[in-house]
Protein backbone atom coordinates (compact mmCIF):
# COMPACT_ATOMS: atom_id res chain seq x y z
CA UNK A 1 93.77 12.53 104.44
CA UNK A 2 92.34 14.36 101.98
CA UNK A 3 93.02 18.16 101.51
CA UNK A 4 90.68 20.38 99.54
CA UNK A 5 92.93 24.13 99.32
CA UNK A 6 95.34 21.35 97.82
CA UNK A 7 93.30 20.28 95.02
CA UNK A 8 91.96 23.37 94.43
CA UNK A 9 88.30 22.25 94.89
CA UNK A 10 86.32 24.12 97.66
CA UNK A 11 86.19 22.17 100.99
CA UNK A 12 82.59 20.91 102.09
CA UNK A 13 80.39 22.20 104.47
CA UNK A 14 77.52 20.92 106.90
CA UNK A 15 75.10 23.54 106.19
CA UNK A 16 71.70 22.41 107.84
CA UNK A 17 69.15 25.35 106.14
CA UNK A 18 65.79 25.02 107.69
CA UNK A 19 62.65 27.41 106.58
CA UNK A 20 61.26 29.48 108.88
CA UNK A 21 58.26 26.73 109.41
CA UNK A 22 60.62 23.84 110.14
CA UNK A 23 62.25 26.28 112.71
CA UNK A 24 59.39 27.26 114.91
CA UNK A 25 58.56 23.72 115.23
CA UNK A 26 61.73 22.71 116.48
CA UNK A 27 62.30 25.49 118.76
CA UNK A 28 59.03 24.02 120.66
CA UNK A 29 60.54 20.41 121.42
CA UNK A 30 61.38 19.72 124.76
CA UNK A 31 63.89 16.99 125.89
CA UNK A 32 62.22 14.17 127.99
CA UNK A 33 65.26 12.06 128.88
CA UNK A 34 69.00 12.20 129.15
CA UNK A 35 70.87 8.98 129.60
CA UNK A 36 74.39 8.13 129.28
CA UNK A 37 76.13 4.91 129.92
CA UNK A 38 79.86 4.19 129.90
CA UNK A 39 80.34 1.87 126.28
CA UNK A 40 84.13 0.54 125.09
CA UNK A 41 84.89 1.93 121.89
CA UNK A 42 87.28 0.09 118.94
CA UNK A 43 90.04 0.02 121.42
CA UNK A 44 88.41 -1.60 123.96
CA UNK A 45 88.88 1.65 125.86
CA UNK A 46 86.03 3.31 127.88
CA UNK A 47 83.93 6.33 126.29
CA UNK A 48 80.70 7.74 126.92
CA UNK A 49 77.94 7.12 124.76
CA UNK A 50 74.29 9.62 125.42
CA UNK A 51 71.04 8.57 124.37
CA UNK A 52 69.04 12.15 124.21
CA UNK A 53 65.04 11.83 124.26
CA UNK A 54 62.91 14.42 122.35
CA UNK A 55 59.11 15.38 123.51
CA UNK A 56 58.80 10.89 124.13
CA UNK A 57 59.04 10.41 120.59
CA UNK A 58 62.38 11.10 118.96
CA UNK A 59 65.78 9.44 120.18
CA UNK A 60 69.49 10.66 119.44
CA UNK A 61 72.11 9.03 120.16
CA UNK A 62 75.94 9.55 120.48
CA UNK A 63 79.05 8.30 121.37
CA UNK A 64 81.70 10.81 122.96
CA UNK A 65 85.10 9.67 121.02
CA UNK A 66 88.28 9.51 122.86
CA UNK A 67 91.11 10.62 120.34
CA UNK A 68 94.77 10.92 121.45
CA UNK A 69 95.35 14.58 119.65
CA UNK A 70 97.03 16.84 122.55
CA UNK A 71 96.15 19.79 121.03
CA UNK A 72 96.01 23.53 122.67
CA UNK A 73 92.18 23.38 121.84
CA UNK A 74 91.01 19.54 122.50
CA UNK A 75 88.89 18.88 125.46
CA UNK A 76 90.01 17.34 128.41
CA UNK A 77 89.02 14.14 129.13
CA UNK A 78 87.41 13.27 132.83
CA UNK A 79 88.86 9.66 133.77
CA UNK A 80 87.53 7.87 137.25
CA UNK A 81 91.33 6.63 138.39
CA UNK A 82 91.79 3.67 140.17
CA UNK A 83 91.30 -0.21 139.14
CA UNK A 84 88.42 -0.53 136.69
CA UNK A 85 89.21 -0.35 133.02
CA UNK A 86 93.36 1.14 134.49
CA UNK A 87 92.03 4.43 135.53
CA UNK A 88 90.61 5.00 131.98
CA UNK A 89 86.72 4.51 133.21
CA UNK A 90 84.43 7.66 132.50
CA UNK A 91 81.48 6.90 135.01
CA UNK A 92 82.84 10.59 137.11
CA UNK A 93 82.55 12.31 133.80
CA UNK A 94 78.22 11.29 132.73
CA UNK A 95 77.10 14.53 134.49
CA UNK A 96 79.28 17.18 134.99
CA UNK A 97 77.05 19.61 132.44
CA UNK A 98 74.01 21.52 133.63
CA UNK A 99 71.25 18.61 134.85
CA UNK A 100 68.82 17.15 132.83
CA UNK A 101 65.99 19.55 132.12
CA UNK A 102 67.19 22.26 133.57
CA UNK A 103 68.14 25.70 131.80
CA UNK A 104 69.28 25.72 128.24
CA UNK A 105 68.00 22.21 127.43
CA UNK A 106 65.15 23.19 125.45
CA UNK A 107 65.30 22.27 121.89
């Protein structure tokens, strides 16, 4: 792993810097769709993956990675239990957030 204070070169930042133009048409998209599905990811373990649908036309997509860090300040993850996938399915876990077009899902 690369470390940038250790090399003395500044680390990198994702700066996204959007003019005021590009900003007032995004803040009028609206989301049209919300749909996750359970996927396996390079483990073969279970993980959520969210397709995200913007005013019909646009499509995001992302998968939710499951990482074994224990850290003070990871997330926890939401497992079903029982038999499918040994307790490591995520179906319980696709909508525990606010629901799909409701407030604080506008673009």
């Amino acid at each position: 792993m690369h470390n940038s204070l250790a090399s003395g070169r500044p680390a990198r930042t994702n700066t996204l810097t959007m003019s005021q133009p590009e900003l007032k048409v995004l803040s009028k998209l609206q989301i049209s769709a919300i749909r996750a599905r359970e996927v396996l990811d390079c483990r073969g373990l279970p993980t959520v993956q969210v397709d995200v649908v913007v005013d019909d036309t646009f499509l995001g997509r992302a998968d939710v990675p499951a990482g074994r860090s224990r850290g003070r300040h990871e997330p926890v993850e939401l497992r079903d239990g029982g038999r499918r996938f040994g307790g490591y399915g995520v179906r319980a876990g696709w909508w525990t957030g606010p629901p799909p077009g409701g407030p604080g899902n506008r673009g």
